[in-house]
C-alpha atoms as a PDB file:
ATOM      1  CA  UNK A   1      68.736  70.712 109.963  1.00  0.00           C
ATOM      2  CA  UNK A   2      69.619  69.184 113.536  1.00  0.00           C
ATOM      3  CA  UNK A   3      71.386  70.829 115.632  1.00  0.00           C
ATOM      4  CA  UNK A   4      72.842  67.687 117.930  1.00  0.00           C
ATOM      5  CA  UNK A   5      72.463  67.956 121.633  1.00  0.00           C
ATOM      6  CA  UNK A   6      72.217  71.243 121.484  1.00  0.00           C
ATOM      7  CA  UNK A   7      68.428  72.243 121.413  1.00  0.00           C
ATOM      8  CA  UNK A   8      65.969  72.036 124.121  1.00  0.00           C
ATOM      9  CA  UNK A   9      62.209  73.197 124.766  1.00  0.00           C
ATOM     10  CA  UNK A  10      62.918  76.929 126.027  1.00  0.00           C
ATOM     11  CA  UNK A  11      60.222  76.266 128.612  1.00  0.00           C
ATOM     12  CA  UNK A  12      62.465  74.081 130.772  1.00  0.00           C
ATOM     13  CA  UNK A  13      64.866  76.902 130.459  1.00  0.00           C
ATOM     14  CA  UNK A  14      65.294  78.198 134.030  1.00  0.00           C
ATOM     15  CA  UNK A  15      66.983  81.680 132.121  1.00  0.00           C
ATOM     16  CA  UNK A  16      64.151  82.039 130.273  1.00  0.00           C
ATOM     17  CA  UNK A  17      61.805  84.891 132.228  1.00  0.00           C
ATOM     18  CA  UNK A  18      61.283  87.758 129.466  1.00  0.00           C
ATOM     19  CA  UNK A  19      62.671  91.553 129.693  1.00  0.00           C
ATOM     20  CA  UNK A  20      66.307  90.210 131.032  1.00  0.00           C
ATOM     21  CA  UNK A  21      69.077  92.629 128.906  1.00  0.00           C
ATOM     22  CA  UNK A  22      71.654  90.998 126.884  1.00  0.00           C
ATOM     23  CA  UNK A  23      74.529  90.919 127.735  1.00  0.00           C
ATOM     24  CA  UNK A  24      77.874  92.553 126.282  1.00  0.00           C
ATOM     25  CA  UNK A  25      80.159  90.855 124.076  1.00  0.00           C
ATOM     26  CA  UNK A  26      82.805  89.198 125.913  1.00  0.00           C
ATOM     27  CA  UNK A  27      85.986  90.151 126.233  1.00  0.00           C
ATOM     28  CA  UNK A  28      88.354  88.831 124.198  1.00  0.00           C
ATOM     29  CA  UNK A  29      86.452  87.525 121.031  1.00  0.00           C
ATOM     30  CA  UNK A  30      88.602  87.630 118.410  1.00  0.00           C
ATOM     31  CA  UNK A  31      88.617  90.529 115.895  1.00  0.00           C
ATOM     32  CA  UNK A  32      86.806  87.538 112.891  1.00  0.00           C
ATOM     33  CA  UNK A  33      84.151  86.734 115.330  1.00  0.00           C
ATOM     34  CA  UNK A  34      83.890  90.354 116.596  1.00  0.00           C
ATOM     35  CA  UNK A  35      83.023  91.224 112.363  1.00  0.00           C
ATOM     36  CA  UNK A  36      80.215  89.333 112.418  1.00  0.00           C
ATOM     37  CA  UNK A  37      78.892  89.619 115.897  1.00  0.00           C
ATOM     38  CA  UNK A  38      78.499  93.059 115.884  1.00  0.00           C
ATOM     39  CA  UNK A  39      75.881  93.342 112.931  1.00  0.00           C
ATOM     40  CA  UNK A  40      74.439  90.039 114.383  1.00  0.00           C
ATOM     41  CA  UNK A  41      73.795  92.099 117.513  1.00  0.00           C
ATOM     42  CA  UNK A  42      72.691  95.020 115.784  1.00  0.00           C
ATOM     43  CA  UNK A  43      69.645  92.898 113.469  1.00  0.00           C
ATOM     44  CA  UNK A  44      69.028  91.883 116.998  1.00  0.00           C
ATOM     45  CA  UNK A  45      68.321  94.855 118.605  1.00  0.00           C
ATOM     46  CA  UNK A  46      66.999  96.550 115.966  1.00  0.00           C
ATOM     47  CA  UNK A  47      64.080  93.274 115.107  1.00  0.00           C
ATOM     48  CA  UNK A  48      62.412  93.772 118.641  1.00  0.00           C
ATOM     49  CA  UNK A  49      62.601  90.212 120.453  1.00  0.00           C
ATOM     50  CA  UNK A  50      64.197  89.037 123.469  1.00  0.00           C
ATOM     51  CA  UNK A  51      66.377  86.386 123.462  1.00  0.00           C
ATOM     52  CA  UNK A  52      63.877  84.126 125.076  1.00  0.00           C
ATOM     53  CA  UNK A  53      61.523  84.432 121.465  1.00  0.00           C
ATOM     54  CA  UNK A  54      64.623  84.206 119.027  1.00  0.00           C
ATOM     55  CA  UNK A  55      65.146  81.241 120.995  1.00  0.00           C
ATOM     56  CA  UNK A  56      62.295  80.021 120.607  1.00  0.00           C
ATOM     57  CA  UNK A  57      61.908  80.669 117.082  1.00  0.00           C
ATOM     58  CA  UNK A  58      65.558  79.337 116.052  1.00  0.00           C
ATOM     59  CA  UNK A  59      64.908  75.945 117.745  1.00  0.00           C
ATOM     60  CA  UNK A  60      67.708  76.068 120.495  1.00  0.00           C
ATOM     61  CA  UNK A  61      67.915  76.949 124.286  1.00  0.00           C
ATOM     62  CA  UNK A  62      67.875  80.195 125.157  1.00  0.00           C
ATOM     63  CA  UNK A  63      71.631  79.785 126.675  1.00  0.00           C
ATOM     64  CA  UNK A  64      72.729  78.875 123.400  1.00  0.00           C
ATOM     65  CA  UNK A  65      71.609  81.858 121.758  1.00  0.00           C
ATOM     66  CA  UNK A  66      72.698  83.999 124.802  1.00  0.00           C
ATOM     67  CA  UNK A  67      75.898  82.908 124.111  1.00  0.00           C
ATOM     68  CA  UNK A  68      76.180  83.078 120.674  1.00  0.00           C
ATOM     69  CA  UNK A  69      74.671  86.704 120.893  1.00  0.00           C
ATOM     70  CA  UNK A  70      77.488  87.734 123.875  1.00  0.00           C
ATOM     71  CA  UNK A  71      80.326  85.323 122.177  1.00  0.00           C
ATOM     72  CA  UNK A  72      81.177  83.594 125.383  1.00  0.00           C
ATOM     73  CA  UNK A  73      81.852  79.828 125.613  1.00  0.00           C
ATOM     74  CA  UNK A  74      82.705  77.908 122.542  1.00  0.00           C
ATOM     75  CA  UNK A  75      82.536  79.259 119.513  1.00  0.00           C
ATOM     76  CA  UNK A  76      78.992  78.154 117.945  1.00  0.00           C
ATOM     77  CA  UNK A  77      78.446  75.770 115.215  1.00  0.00           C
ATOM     78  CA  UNK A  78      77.385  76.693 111.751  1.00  0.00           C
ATOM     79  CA  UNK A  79      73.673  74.836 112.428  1.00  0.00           C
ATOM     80  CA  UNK A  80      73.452  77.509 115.803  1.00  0.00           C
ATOM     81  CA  UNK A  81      74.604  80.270 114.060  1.00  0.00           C
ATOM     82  CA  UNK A  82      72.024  79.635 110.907  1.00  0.00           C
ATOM     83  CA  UNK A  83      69.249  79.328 112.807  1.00  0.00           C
ATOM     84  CA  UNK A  84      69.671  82.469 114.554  1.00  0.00           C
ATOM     85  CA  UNK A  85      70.629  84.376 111.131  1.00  0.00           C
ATOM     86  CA  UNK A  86      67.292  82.548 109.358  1.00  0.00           C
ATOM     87  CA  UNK A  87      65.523  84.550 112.669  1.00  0.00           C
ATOM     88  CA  UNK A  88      66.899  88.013 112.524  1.00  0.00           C
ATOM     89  CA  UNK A  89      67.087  88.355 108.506  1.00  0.00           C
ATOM     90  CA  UNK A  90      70.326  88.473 108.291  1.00  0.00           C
ATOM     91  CA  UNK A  91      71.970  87.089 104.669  1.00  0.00           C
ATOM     92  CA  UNK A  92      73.375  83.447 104.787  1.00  0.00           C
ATOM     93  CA  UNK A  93      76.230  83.434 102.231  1.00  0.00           C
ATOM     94  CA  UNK A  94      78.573  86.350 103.262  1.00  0.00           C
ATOM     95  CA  UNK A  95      77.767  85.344 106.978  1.00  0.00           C
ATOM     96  CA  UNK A  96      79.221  81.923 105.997  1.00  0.00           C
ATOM     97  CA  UNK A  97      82.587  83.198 104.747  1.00  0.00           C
ATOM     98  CA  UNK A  98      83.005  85.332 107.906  1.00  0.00           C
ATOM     99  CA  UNK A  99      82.142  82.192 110.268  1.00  0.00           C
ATOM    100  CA  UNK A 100      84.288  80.066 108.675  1.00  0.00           C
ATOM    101  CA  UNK A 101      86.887  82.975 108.976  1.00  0.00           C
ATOM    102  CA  UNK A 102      86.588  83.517 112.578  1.00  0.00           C
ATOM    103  CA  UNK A 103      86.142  79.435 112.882  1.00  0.00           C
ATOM    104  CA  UNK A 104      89.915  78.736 111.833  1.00  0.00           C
ATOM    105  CA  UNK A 105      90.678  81.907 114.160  1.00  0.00           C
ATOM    106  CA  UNK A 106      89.717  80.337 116.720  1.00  0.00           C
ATOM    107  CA  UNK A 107      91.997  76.991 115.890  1.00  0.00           C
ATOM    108  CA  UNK A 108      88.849  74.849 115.001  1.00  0.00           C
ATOM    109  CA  UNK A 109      90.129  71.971 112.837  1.00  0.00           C
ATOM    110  CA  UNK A 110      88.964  71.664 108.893  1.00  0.00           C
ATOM    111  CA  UNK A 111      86.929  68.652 109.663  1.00  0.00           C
ATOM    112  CA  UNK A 112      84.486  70.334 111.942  1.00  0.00           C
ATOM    113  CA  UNK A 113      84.420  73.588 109.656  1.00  0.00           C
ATOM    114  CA  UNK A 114      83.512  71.638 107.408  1.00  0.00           C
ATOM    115  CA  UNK A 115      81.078  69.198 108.773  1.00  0.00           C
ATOM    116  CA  UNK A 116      78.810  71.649 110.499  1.00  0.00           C
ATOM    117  CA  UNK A 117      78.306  73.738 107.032  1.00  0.00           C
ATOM    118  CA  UNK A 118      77.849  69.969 105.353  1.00  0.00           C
ATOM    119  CA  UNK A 119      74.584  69.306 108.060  1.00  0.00           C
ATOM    120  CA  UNK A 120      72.653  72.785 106.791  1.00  0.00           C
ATOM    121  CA  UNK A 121      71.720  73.524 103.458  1.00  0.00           C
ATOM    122  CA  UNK A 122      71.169  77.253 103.050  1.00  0.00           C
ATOM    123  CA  UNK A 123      67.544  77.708 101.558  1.00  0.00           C
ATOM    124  CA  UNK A 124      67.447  81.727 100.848  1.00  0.00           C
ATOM    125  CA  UNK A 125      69.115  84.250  99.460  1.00  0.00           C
ATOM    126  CA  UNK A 126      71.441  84.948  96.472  1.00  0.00           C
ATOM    127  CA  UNK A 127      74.943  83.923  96.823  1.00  0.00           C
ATOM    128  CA  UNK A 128      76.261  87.304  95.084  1.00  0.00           C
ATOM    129  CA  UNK A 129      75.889  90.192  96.712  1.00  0.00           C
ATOM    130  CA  UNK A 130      73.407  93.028  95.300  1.00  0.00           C
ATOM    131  CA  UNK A 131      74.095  94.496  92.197  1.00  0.00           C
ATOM    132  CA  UNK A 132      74.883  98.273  93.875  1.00  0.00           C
ATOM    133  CA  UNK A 133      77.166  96.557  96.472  1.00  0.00           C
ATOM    134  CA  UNK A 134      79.466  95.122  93.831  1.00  0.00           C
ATOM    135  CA  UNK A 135      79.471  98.160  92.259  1.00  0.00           C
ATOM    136  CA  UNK A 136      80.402 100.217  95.675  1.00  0.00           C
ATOM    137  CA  UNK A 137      83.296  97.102  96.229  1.00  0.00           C
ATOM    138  CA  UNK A 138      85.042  97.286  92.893  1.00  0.00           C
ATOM    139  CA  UNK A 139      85.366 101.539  93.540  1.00  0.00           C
ATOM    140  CA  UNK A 140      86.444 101.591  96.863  1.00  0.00           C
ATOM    141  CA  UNK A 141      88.709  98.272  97.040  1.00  0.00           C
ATOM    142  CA  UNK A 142      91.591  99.970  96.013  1.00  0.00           C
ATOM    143  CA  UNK A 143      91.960 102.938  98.771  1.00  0.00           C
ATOM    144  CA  UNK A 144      90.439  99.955 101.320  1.00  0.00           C
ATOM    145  CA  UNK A 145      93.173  97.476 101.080  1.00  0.00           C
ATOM    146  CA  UNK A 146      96.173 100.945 100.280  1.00  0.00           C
ATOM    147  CA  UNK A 147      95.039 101.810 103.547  1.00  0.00           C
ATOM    148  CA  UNK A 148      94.982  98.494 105.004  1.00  0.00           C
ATOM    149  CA  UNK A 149      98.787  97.316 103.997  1.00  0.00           C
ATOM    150  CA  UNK A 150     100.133 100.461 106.099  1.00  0.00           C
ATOM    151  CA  UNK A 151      98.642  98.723 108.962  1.00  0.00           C
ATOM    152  CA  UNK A 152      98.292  95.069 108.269  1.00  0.00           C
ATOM    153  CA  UNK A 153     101.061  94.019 105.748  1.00  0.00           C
ATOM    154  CA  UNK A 154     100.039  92.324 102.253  1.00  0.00           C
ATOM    155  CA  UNK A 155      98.389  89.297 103.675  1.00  0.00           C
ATOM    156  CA  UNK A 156      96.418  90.361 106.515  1.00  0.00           C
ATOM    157  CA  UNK A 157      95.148  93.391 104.716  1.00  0.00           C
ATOM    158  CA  UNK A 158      93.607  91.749 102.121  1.00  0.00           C
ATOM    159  CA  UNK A 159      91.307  89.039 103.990  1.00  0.00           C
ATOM    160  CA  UNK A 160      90.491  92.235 106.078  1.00  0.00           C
ATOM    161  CA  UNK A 161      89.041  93.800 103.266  1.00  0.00           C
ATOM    162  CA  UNK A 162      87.505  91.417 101.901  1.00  0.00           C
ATOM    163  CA  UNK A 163      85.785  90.736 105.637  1.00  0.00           C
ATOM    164  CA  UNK A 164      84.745  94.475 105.210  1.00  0.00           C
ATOM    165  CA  UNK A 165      82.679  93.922 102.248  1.00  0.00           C
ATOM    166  CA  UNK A 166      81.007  90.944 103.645  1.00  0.00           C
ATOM    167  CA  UNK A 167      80.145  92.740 106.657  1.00  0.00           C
ATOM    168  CA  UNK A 168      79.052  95.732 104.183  1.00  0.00           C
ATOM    169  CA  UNK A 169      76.763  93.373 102.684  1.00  0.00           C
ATOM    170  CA  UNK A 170      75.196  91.969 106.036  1.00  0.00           C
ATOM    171  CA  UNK A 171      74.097  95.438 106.506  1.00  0.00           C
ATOM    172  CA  UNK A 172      73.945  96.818 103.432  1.00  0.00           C
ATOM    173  CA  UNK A 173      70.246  98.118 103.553  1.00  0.00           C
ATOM    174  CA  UNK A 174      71.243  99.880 107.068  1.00  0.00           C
ATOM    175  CA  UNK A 175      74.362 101.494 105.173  1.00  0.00           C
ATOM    176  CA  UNK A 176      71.846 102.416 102.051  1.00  0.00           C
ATOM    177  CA  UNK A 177      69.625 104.222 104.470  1.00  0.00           C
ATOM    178  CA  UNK A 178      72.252 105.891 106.615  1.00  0.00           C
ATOM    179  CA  UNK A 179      73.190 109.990 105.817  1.00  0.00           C
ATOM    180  CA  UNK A 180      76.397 108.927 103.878  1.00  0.00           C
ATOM    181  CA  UNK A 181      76.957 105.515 102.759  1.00  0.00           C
ATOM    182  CA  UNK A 182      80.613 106.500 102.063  1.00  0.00           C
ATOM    183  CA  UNK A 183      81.023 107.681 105.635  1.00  0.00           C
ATOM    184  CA  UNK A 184      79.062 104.584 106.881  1.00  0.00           C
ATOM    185  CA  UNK A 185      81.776 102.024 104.892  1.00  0.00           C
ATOM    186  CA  UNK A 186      84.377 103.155 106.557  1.00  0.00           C
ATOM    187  CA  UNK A 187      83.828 103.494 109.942  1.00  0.00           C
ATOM    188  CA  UNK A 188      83.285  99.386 109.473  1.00  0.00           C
ATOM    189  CA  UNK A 189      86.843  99.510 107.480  1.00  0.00           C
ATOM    190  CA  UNK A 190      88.554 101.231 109.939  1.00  0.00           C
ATOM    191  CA  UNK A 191      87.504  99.660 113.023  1.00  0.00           C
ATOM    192  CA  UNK A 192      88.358  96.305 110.934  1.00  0.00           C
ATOM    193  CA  UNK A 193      91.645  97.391 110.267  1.00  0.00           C
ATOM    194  CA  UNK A 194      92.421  98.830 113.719  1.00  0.00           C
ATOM    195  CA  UNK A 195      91.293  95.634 115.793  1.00  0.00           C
ATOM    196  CA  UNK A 196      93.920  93.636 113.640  1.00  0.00           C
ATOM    197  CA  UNK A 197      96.770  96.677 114.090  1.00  0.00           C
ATOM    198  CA  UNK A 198      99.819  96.424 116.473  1.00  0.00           C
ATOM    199  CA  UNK A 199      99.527  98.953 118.993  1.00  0.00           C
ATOM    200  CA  UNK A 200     101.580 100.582 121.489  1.00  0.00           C
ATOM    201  CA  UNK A 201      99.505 102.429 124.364  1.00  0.00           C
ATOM    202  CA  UNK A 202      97.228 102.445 122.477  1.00  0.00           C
ATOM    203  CA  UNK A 203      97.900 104.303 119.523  1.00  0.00           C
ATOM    204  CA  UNK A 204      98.582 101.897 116.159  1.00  0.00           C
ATOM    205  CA  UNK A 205     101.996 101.167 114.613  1.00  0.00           C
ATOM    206  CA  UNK A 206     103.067 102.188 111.465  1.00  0.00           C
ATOM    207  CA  UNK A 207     106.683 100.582 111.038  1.00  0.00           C
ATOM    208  CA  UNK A 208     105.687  98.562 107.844  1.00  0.00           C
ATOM    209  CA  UNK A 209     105.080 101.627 106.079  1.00  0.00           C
ATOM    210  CA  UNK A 210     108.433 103.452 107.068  1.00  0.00           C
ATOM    211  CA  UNK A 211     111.085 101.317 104.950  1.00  0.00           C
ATOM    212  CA  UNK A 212     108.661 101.967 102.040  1.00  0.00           C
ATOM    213  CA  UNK A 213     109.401 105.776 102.204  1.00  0.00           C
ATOM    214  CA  UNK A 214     110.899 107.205  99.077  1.00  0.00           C
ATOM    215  CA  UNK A 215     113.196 109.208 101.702  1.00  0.00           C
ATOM    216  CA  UNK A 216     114.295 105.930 102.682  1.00  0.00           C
ATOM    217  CA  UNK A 217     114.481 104.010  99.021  1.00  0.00           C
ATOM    218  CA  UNK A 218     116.860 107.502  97.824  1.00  0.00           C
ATOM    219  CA  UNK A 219     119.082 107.849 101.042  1.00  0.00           C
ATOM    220  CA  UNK A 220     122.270 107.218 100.000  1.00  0.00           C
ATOM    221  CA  UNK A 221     124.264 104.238 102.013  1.00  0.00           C
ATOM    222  CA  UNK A 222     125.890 105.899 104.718  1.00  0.00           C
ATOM    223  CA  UNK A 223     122.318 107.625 105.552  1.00  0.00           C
ATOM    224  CA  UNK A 224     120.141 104.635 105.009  1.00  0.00           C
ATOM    225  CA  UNK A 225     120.481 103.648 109.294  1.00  0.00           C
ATOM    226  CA  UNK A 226     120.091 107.425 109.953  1.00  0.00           C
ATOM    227  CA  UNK A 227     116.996 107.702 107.771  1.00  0.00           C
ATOM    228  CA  UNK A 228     115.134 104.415 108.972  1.00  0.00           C
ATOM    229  CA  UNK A 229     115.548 105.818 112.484  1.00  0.00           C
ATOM    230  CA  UNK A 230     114.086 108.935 111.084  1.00  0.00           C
ATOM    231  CA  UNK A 231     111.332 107.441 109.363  1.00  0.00           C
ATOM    232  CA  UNK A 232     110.248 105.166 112.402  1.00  0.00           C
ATOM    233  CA  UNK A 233     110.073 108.934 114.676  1.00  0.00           C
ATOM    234  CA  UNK A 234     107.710 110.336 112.061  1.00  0.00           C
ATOM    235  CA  UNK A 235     105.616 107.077 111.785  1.00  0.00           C
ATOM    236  CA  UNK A 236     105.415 106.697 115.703  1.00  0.00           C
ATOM    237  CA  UNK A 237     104.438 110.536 115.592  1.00  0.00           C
ATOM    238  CA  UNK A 238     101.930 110.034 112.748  1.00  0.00           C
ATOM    239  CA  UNK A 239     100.519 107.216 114.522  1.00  0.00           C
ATOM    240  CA  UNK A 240      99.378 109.258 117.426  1.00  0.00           C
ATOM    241  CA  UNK A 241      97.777 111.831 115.828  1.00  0.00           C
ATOM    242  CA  UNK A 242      93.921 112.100 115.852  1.00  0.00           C
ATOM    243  CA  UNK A 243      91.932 108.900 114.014  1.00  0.00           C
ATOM    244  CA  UNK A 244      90.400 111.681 111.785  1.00  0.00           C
ATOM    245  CA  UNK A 245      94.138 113.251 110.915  1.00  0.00           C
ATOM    246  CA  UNK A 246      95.687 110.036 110.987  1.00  0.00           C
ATOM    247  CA  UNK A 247      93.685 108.727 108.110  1.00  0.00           C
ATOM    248  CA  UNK A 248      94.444 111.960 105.910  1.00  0.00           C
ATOM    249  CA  UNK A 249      97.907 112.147 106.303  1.00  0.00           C
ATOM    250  CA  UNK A 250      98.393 108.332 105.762  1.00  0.00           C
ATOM    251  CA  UNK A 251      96.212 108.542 102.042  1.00  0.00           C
ATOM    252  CA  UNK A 252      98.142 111.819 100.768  1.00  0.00           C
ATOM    253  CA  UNK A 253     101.707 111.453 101.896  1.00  0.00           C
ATOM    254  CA  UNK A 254     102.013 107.318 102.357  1.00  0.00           C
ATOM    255  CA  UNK A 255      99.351 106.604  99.115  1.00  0.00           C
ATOM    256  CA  UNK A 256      99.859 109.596  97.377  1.00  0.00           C
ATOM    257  CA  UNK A 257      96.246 110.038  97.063  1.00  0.00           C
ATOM    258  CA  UNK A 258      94.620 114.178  95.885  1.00  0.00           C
ATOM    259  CA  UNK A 259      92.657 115.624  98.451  1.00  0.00           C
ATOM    260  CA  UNK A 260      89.232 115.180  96.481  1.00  0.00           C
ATOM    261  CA  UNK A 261      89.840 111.641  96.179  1.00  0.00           C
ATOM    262  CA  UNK A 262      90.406 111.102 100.050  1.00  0.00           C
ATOM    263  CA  UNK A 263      87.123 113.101 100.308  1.00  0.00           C
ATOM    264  CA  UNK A 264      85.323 110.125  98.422  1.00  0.00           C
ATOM    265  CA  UNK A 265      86.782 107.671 100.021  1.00  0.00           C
ATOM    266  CA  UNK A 266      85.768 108.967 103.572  1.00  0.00           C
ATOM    267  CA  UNK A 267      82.776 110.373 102.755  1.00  0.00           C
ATOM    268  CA  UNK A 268      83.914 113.892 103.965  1.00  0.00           C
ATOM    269  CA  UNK A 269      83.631 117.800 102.337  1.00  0.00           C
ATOM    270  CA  UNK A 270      86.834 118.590 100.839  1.00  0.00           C
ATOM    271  CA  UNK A 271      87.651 121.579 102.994  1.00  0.00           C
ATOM    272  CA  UNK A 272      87.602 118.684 105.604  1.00  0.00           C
ATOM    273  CA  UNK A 273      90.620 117.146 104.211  1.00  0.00           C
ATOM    274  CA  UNK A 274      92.548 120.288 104.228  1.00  0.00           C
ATOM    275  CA  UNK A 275      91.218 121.552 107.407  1.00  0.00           C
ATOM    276  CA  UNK A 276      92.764 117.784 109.151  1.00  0.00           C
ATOM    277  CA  UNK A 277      95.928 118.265 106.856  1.00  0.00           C
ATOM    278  CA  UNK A 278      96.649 121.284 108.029  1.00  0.00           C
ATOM    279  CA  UNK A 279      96.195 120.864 111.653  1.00  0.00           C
ATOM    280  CA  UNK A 280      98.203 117.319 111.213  1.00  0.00           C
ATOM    281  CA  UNK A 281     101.487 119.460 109.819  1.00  0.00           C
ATOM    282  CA  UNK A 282     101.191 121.218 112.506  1.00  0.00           C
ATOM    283  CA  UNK A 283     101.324 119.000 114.872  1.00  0.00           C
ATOM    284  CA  UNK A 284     104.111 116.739 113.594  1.00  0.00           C
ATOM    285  CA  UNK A 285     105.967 120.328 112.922  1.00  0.00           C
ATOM    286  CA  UNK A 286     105.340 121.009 116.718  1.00  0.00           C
ATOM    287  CA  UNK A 287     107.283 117.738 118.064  1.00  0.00           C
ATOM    288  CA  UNK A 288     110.392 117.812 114.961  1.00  0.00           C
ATOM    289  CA  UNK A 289     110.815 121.336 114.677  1.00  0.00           C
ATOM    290  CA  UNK A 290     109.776 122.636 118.226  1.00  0.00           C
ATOM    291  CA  UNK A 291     111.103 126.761 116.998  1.00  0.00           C
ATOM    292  CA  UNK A 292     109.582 127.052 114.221  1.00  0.00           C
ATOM    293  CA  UNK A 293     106.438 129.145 114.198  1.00  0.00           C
ATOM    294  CA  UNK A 294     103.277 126.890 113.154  1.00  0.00           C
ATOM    295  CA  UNK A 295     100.671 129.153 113.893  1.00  0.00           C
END
């Protein structure tokens, strides 16, 4: 593997003296390159080097790896990025698919997506995922990309997901070992879904969802303009409600979900799901029906 002009002895380095923090990630990485930075960032931390040693040890300048790492300047080639990954652990093949993601996000052209994976030839690691992440993909997929398409819309929600499980998978042995692997997936489906979400001060839209309301589908014609204004009030409502109460009220009343199987899905006690639906009712009750007693 060469890595073009890109590599240099870290000792001419003039960024090179040890025990300097990295960086945060920049602002304004893209939500692809955000998916696998963050777990990049996180083997990093977590393996004990500075910058100046993974450097060293990947074969490029330390201010190509600081960048990589903080996500500033160009967006890294494929031969960067694999060295760094071979460094830190971190599994080749589902780190591919979310580089070559966040590549075209960032308007690189086929032919050099396609000739930096062509110059490295991945030399470990399976190209399935293990046997108990497959299994924990084909369960949860469903609710994943239901939840998604309130947010995202049909096309965007299912690349997301499918980003989710490749992230899953580059830290699958962190989620394995966490309190509540359930819990731990979707935090990382969540925040996927959310950094792709339209937003208005800050709280995410749910208009896509409204004209697929069965209030709306039934209203009779003279009602239907009525109703969608209707609908797009309780969706802008719903939107602003806790993250927490938000994701309840969206899998029982816009996926129809029971409240045991929104428990598996977020990893929460049952009572948890009633506890957030009933606090959610009566908030929304509080801003449509400001007499009626919701205590």
């Amino acid at each position: 593997m060469t890595g073009g002009g890109g590599r240099a002895d870290v000792g001419d380095d003039p960024l090179s003296r040890p025990g300097r923090k990295l960086g945060p990630i920049a602002d304004g990485v893209s939500p692809a390159h955000r998916a696998w930075l963050e777990p990049v960032r996180a083997r990093y931390f977590a393996g004990g080097l500075t910058v100046s040693e993974l450097a060293r040890k990947a074969g490029w300048s330390k201010s190509k790896v600081s960048e990589l790492l903080r996500g500033v300047g160009l967006y890294p080639s494929w031969e960067l990025t694999y060295g760094v990954l071979h460094v830190l652990g971190v599994p080749a093949w589902p780190m591919l698919r979310l580089w070559r993601a966040a590549a075209f996000e960032a308007h690189k052209k086929p032919q050099w997506v396609n000739g930096c994976v062509d110059r490295v030839v991945i030399t470990a690691g399976s190209h399935l995922p293990p046997v108990d992440h497959r299994a924990f993909a084909e369960i949860n997929r469903g609710a994943y990309t239901s939840y998604a398409q309130v947010f995202l819309g049909v096309a965007d929600c299912g690349r997301t997901v499918d980003e989710v499980f490749d992230v899953l998978w580059l830290c699958w042995e962190e989620a394995l070992s966490s309190a509540n692997v359930q819990k731990f997936a979707w935090r990382v489906l969540r925040r996927s879904v959310m950094a792709r979400a339209a937003h208005i001060d800050g709280h995410p839209q749910l208009g896509p969802a409204a004209f697929n309301t069965v209030a709306l589908q039934q209203a009779p014609p003279g009602r239907k303009f009525a109703q969608i204004e209707e609908s797009l009030a309780l969706f802008r409502a719903i939107g602003r409600l806790p993250g927490f109460q938000l994701d309840v009220i969206v899998f029982r009343y816009l996926r129809g979900l029971a409240p045991h199987q929104v428990a598996d899905v977020l990893g929460v006690p049952h009572a948890s799901i009633r506890s957030a639906e009933r606090h959610a009712k009566r908030s929304l009750t509080a801003i449509f029906h400001p007499g009626v007693n919701h205590s």
